[in-house]
PDB file of N, CA and C in Angstrom:
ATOM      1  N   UNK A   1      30.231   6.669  37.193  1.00  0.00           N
ATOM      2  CA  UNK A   1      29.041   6.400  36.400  1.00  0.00           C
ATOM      3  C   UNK A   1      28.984   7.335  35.203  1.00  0.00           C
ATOM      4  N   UNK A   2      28.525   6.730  33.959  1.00  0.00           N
ATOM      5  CA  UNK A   2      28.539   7.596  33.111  1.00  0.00           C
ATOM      6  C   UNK A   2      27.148   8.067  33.207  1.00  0.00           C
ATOM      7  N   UNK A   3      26.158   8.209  33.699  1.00  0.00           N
ATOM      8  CA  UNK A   3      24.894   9.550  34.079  1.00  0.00           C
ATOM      9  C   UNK A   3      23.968   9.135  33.315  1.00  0.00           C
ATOM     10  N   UNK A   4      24.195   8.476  32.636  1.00  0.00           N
ATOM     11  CA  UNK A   4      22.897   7.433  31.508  1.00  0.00           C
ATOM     12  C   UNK A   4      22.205   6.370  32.267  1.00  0.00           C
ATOM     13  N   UNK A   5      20.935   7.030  32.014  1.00  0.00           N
ATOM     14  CA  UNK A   5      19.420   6.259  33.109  1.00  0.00           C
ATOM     15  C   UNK A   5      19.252   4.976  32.275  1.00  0.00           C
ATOM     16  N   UNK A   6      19.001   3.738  32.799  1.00  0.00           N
ATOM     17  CA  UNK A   6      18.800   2.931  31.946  1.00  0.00           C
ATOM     18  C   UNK A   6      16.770   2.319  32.224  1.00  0.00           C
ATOM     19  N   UNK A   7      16.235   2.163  31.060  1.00  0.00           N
ATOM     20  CA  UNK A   7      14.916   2.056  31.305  1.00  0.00           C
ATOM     21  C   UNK A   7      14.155   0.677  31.360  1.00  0.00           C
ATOM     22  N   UNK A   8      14.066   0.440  33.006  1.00  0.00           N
ATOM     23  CA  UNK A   8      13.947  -1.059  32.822  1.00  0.00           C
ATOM     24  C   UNK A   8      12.592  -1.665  32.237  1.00  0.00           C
ATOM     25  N   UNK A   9      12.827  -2.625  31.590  1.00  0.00           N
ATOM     26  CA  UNK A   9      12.089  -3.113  30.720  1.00  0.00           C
ATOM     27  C   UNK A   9      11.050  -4.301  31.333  1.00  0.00           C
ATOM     28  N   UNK A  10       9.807  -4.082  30.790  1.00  0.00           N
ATOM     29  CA  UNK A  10       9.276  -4.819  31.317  1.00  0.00           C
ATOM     30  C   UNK A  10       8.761  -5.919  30.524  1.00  0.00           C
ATOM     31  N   UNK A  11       8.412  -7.472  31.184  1.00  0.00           N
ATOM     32  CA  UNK A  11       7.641  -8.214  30.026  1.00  0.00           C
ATOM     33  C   UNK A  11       6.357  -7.972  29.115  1.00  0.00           C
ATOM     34  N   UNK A  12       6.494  -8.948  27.917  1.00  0.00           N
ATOM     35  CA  UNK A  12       5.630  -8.116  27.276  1.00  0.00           C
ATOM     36  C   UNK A  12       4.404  -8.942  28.142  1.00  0.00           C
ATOM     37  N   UNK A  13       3.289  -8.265  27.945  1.00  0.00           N
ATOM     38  CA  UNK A  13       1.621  -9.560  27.906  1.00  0.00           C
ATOM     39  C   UNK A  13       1.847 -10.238  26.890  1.00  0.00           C
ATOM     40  N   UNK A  14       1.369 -11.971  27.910  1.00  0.00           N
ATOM     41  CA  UNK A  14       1.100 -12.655  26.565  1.00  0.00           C
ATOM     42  C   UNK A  14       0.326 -12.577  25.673  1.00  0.00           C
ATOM     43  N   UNK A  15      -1.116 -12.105  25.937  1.00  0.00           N
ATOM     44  CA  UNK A  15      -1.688 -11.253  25.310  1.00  0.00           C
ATOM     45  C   UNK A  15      -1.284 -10.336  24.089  1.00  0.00           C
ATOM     46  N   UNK A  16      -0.436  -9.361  24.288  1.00  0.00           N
ATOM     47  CA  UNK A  16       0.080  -8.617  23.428  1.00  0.00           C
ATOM     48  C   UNK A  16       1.007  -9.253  22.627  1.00  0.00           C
ATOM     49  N   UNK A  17       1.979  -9.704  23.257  1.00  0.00           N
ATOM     50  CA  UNK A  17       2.758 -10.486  22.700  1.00  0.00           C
ATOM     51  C   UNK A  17       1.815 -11.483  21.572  1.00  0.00           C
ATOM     52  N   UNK A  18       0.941 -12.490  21.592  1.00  0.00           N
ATOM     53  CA  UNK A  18      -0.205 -12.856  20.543  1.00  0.00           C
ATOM     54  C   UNK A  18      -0.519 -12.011  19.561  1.00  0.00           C
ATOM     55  N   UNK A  19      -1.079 -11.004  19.872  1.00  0.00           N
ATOM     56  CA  UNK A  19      -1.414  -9.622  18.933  1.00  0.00           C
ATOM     57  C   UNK A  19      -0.742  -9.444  18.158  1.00  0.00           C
ATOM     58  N   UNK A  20       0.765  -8.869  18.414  1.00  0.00           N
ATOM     59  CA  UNK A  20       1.759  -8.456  18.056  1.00  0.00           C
ATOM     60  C   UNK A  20       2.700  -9.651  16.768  1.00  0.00           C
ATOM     61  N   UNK A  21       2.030 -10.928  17.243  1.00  0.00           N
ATOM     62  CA  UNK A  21       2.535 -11.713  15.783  1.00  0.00           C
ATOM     63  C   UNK A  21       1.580 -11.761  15.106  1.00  0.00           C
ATOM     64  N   UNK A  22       0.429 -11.737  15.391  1.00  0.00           N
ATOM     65  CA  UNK A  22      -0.804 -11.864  14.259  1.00  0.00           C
ATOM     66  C   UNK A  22      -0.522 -10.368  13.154  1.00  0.00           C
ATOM     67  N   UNK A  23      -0.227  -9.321  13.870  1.00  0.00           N
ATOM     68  CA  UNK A  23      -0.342  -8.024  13.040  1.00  0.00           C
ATOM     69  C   UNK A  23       1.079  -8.625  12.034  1.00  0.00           C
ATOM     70  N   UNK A  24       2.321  -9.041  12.463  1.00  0.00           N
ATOM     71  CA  UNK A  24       3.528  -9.163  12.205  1.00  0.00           C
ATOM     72  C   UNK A  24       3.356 -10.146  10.501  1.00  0.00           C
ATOM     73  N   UNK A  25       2.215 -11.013  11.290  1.00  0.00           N
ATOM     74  CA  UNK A  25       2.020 -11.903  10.147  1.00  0.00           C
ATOM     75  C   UNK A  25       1.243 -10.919   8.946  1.00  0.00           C
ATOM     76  N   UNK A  26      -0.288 -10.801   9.250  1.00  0.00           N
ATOM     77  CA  UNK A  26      -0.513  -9.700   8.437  1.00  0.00           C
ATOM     78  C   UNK A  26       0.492  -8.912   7.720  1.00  0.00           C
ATOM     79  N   UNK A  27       1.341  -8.270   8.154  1.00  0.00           N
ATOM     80  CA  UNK A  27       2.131  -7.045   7.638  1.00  0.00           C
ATOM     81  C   UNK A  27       2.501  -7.509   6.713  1.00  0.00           C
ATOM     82  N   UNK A  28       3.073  -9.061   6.664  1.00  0.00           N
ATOM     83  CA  UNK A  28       3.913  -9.662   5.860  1.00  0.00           C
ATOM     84  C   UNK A  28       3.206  -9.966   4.166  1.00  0.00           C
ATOM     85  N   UNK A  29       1.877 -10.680   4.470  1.00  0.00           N
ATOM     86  CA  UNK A  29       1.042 -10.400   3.648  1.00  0.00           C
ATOM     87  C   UNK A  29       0.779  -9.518   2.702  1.00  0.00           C
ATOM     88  N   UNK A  30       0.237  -8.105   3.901  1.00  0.00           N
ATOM     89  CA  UNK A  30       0.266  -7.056   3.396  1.00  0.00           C
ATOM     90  C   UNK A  30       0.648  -6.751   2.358  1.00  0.00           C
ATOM     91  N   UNK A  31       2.259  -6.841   2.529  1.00  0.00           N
ATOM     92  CA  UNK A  31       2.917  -6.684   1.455  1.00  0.00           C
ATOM     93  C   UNK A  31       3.026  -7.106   0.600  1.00  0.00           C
ATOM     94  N   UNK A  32       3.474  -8.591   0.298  1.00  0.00           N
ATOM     95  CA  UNK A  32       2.888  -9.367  -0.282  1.00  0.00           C
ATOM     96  C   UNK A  32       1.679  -8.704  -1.148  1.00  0.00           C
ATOM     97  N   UNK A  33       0.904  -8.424  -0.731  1.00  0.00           N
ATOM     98  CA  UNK A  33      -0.278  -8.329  -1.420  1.00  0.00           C
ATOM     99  C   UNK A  33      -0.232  -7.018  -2.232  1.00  0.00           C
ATOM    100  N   UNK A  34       0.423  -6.003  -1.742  1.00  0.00           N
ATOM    101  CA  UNK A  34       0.875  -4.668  -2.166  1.00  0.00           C
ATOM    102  C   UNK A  34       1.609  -4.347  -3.458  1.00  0.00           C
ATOM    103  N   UNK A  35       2.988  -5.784  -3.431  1.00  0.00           N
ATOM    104  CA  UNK A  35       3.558  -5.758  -4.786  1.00  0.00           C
ATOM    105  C   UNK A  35       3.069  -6.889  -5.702  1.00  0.00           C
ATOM    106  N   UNK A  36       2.043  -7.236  -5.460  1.00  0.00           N
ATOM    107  CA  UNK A  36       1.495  -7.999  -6.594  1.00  0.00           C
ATOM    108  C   UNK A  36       0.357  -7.334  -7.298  1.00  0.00           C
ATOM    109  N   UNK A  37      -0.049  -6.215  -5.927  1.00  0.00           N
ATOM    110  CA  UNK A  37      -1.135  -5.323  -7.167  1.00  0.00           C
ATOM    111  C   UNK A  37      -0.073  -4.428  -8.012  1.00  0.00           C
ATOM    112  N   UNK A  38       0.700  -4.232  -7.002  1.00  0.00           N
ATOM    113  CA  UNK A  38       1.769  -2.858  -7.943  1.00  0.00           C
ATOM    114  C   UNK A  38       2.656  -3.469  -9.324  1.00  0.00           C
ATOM    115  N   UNK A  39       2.498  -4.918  -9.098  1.00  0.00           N
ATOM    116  CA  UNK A  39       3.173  -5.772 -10.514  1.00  0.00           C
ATOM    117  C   UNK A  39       1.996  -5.585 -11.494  1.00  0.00           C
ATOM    118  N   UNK A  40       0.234  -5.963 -11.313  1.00  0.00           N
ATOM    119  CA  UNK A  40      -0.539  -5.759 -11.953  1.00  0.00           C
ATOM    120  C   UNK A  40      -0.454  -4.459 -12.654  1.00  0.00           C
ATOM    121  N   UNK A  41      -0.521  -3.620 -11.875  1.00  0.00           N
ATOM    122  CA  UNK A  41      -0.828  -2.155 -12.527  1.00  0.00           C
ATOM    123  C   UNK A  41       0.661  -1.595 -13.824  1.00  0.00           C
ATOM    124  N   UNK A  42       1.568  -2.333 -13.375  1.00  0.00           N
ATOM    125  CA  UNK A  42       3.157  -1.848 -13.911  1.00  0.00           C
ATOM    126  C   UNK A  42       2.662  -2.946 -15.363  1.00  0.00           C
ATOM    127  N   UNK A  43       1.856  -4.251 -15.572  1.00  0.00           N
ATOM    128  CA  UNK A  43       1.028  -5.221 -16.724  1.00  0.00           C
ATOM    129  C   UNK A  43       0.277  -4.546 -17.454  1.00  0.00           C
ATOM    130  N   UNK A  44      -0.458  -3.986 -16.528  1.00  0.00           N
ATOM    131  CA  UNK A  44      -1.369  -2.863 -17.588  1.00  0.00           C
ATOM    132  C   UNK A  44      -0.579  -1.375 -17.789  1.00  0.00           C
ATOM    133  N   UNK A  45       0.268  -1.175 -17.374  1.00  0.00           N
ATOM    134  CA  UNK A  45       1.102   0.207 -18.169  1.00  0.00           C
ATOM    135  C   UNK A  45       1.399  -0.437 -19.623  1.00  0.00           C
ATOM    136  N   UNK A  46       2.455  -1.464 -19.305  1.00  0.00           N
ATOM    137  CA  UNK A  46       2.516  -1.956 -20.862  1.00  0.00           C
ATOM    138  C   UNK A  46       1.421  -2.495 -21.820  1.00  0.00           C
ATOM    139  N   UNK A  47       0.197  -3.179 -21.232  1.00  0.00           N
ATOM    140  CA  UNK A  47      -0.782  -3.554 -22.124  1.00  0.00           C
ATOM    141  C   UNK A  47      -1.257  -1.652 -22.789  1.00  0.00           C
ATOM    142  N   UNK A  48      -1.421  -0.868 -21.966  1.00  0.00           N
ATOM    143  CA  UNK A  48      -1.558   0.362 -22.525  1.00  0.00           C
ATOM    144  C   UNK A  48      -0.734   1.048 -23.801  1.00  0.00           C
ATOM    145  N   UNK A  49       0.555   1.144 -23.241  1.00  0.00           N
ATOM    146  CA  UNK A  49       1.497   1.475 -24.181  1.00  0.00           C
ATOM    147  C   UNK A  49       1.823   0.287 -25.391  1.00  0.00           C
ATOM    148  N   UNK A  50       1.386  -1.067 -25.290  1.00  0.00           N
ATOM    149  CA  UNK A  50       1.645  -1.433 -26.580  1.00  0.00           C
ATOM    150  C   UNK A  50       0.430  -1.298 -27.603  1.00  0.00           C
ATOM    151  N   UNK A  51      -0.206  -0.656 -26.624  1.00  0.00           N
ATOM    152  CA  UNK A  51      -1.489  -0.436 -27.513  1.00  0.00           C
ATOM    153  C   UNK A  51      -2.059   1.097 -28.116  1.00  0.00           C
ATOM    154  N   UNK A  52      -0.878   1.404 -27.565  1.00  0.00           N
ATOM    155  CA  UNK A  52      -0.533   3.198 -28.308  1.00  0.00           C
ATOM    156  C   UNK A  52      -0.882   3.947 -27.259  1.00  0.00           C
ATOM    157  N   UNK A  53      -1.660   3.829 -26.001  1.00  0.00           N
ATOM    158  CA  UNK A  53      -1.787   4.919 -25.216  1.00  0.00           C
ATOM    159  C   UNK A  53      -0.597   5.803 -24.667  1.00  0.00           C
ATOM    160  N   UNK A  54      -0.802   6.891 -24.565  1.00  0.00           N
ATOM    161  CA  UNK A  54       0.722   7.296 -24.400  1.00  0.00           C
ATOM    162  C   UNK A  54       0.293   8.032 -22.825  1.00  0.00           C
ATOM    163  N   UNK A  55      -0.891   8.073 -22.290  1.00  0.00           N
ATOM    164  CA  UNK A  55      -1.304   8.651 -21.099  1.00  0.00           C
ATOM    165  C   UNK A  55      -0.814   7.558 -20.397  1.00  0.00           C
ATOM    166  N   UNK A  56      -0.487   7.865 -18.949  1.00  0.00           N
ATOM    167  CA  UNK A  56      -0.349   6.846 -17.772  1.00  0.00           C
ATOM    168  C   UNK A  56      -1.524   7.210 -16.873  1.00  0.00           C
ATOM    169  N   UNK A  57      -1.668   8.441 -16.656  1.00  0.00           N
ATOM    170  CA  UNK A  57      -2.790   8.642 -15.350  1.00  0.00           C
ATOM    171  C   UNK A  57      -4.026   8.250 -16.235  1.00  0.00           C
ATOM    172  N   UNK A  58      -4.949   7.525 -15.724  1.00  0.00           N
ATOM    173  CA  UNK A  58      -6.590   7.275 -16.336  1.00  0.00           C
ATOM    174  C   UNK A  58      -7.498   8.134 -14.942  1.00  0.00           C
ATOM    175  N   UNK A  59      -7.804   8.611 -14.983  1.00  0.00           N
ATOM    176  CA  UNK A  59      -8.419   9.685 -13.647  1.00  0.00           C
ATOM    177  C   UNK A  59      -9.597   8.763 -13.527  1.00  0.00           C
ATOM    178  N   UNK A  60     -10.663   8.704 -14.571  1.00  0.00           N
ATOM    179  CA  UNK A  60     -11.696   8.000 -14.232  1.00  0.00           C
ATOM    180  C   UNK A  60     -11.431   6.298 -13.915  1.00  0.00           C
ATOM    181  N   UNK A  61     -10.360   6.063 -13.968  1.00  0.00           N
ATOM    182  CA  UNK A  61      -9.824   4.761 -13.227  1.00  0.00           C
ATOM    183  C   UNK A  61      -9.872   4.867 -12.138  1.00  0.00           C
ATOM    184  N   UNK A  62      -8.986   5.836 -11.460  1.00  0.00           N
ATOM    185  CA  UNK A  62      -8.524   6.100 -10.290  1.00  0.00           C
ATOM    186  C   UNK A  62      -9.862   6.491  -9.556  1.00  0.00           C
ATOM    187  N   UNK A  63     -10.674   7.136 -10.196  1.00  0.00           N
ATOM    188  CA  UNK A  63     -12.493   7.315  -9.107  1.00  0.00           C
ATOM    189  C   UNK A  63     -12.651   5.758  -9.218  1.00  0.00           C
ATOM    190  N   UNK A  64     -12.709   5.222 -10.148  1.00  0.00           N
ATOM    191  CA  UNK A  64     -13.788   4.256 -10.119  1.00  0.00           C
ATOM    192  C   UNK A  64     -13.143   3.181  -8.685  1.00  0.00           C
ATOM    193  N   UNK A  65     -11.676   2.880  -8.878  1.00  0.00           N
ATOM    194  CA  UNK A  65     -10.741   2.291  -7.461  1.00  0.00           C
ATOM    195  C   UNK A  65     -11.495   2.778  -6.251  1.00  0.00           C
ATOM    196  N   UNK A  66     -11.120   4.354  -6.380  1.00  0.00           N
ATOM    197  CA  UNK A  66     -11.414   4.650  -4.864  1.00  0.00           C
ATOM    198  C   UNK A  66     -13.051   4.384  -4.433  1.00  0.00           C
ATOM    199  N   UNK A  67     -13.504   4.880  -5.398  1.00  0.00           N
ATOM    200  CA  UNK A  67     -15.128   4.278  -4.965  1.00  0.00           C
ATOM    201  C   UNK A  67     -15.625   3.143  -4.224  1.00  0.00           C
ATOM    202  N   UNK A  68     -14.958   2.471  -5.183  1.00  0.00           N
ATOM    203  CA  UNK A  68     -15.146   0.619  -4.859  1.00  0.00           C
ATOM    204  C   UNK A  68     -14.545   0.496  -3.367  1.00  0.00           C
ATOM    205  N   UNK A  69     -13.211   0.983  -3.465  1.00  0.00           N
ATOM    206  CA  UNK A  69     -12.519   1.210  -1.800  1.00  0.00           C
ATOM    207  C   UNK A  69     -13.432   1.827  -0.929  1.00  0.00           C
ATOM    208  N   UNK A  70     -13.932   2.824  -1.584  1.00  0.00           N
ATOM    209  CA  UNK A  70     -14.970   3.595  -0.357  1.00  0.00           C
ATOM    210  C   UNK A  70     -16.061   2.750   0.080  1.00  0.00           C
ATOM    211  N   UNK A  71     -16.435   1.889  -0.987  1.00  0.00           N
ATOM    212  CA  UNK A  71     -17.887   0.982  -0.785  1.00  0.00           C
ATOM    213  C   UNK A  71     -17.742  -0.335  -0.188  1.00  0.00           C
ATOM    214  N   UNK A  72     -16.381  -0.636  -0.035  1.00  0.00           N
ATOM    215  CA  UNK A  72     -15.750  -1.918   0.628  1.00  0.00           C
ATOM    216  C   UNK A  72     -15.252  -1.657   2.344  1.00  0.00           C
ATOM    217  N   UNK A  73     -14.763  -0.583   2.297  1.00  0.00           N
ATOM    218  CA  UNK A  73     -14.473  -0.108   3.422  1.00  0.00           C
ATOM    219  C   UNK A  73     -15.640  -0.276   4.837  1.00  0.00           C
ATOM    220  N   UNK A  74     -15.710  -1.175   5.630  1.00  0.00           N
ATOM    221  CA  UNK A  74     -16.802  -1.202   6.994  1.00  0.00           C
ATOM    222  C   UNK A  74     -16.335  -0.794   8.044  1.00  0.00           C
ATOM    223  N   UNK A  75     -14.596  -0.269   8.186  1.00  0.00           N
ATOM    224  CA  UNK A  75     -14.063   0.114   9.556  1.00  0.00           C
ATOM    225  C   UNK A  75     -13.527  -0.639   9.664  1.00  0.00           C
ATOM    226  N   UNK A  76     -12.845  -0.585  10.477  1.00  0.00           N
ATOM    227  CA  UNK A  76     -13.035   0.971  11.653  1.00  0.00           C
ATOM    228  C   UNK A  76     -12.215   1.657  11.580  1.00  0.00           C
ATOM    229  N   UNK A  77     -11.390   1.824  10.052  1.00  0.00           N
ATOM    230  CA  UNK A  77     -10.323   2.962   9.612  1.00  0.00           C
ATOM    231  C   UNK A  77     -11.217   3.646   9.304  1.00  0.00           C
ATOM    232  N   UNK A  78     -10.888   5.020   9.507  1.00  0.00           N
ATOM    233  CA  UNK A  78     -11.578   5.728   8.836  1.00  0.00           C
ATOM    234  C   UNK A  78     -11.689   5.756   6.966  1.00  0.00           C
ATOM    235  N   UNK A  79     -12.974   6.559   6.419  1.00  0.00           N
ATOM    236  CA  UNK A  79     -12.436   6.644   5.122  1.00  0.00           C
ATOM    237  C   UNK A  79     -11.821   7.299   4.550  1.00  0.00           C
ATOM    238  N   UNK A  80     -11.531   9.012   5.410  1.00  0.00           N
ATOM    239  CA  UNK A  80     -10.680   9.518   4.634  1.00  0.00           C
ATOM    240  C   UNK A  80      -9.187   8.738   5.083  1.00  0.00           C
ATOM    241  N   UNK A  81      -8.816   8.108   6.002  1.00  0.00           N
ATOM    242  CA  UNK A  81      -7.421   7.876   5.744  1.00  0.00           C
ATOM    243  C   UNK A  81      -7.348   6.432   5.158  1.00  0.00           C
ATOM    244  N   UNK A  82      -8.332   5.690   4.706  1.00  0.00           N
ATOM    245  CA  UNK A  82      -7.966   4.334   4.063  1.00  0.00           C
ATOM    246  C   UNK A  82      -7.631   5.071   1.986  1.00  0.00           C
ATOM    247  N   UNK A  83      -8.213   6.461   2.152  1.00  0.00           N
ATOM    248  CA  UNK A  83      -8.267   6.938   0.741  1.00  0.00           C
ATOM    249  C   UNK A  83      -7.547   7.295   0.675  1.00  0.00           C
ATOM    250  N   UNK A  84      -6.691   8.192   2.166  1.00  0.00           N
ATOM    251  CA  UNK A  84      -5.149   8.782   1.535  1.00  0.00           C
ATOM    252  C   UNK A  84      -4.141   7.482   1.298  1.00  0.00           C
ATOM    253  N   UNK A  85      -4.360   6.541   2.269  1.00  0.00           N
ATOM    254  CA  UNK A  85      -3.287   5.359   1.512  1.00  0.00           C
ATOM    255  C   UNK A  85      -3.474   4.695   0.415  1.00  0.00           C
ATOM    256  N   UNK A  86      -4.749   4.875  -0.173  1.00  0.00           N
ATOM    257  CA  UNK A  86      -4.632   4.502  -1.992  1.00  0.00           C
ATOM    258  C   UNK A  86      -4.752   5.639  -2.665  1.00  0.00           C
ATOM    259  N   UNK A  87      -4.871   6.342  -2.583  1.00  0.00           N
ATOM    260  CA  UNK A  87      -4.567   7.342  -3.514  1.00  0.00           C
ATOM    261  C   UNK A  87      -2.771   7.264  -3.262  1.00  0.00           C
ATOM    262  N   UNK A  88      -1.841   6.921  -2.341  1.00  0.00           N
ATOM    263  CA  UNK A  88      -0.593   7.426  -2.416  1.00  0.00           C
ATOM    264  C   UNK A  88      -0.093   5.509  -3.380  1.00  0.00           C
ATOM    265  N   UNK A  89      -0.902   4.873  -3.033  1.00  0.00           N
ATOM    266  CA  UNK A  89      -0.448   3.188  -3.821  1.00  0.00           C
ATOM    267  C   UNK A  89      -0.799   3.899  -4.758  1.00  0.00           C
ATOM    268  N   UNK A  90      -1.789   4.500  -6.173  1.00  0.00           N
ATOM    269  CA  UNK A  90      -2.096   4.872  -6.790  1.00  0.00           C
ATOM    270  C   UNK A  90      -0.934   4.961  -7.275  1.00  0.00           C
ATOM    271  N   UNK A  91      -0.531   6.682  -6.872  1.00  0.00           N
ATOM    272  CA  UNK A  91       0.551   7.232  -7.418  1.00  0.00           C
ATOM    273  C   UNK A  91       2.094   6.474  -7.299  1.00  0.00           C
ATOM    274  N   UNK A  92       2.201   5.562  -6.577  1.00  0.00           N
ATOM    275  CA  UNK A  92       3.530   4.680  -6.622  1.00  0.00           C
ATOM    276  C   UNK A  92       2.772   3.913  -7.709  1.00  0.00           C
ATOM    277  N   UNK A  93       2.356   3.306  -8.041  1.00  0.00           N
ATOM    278  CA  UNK A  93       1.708   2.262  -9.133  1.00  0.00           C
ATOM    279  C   UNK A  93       1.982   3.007 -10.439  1.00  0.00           C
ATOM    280  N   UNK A  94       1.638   4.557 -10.504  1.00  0.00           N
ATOM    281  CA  UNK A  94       2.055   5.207 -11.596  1.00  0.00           C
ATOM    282  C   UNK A  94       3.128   5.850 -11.735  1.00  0.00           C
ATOM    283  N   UNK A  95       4.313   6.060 -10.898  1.00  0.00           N
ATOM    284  CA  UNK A  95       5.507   6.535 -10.625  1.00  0.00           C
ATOM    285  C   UNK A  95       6.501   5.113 -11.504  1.00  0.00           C
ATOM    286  N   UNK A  96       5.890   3.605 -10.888  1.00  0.00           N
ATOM    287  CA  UNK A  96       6.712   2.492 -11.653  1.00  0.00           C
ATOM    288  C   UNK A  96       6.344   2.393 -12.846  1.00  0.00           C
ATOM    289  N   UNK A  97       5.074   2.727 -13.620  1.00  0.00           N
ATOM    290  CA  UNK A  97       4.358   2.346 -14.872  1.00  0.00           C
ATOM    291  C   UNK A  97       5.351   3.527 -15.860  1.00  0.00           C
ATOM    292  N   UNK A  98       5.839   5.250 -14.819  1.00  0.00           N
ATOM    293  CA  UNK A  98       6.232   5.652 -15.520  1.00  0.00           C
ATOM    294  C   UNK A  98       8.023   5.315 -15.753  1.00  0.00           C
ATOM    295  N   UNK A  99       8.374   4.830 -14.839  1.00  0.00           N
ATOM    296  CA  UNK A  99       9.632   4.129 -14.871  1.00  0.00           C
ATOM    297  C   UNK A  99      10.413   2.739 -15.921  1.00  0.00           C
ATOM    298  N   UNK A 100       8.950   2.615 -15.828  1.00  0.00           N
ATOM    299  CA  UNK A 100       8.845   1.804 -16.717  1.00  0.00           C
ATOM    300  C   UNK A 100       8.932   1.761 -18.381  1.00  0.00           C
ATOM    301  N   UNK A 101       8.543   2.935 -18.453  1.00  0.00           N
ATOM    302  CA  UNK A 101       8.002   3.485 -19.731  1.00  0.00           C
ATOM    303  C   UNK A 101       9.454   4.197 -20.158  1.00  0.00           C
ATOM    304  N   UNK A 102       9.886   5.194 -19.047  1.00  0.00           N
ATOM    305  CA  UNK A 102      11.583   5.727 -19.436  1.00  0.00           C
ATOM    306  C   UNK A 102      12.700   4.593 -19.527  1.00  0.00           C
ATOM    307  N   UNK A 103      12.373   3.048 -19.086  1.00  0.00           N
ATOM    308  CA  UNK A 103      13.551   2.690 -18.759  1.00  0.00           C
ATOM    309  C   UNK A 103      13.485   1.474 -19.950  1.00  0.00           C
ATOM    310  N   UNK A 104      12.625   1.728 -20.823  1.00  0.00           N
ATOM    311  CA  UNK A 104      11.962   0.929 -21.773  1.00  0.00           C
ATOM    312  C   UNK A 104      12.138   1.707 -23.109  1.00  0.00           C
TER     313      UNK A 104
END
C-alpha cells in the first residue's frame, strides 16, 4: 500500500446540489455584469481624455458610487465588505482606464 488515506465521498443534497447551480448561474452573470460596467468606466476614461481631462481618479465620483452602494445595500452582506469589493472594482476600472491611456 502506498499509505495514502483516501476520503470517501459522499453524495451531494439535492438540495444543495439546487443551490449550488443557482449561485453557479449567478456567478456567471455576475460577471457578465462586472465587465460590462468595467467596459463602461474604460468609455468614460476616453470620453474624459478626449475632452482634455488628464486626471483618471474623480474622488468625488468614487463617494458619490459608494454612497449610492451604501444606500442600495439591504443585506445581508455586510457594508463594510460590500464597500471593500467596490472600492477594489473601482480601482481595477481605473488600473484599465489607465492602461488604456498608456497603450493609446
Amino acid at each position: 500500500m502506498s499509505g495514502r488515506r483516501t476520503i470517501p465521498v459522499r453524495p451531494e443534497l439535492p438540495e444543495v446540489a439546487r443551490l449550488r447551480r443557482r449561485i453557479d448561474a449567478l456567478d456567471r452573470r455576475i460577471v457578465a455584469l462586472l465587465n460590462e460596467r468595467a467596459e463602461l468606466g474604460r468609455q468614460v476614461g476616453r470620453a474624459k481624455q478626449d475632452a482634455g481631462r488628464r486626471a483618471i481618479r474623480d474622488l468625488e465620483r468614487e463617494r458619490e458610487v459608494l454612497l449610492r452602494v451604501a444606500l442600495a445595500n439591504l443585506g445581508p452582506l455586510a457594508q463594510a465588505d460590500l464597500l471593500v469589493i467596490y472600492r477594489r472594482l473601482i480601482a481595477a476600472t481605473r488600473a484599465l482606464e489607465a492602461r488604456d491611456r498608456n497603450d493609446g
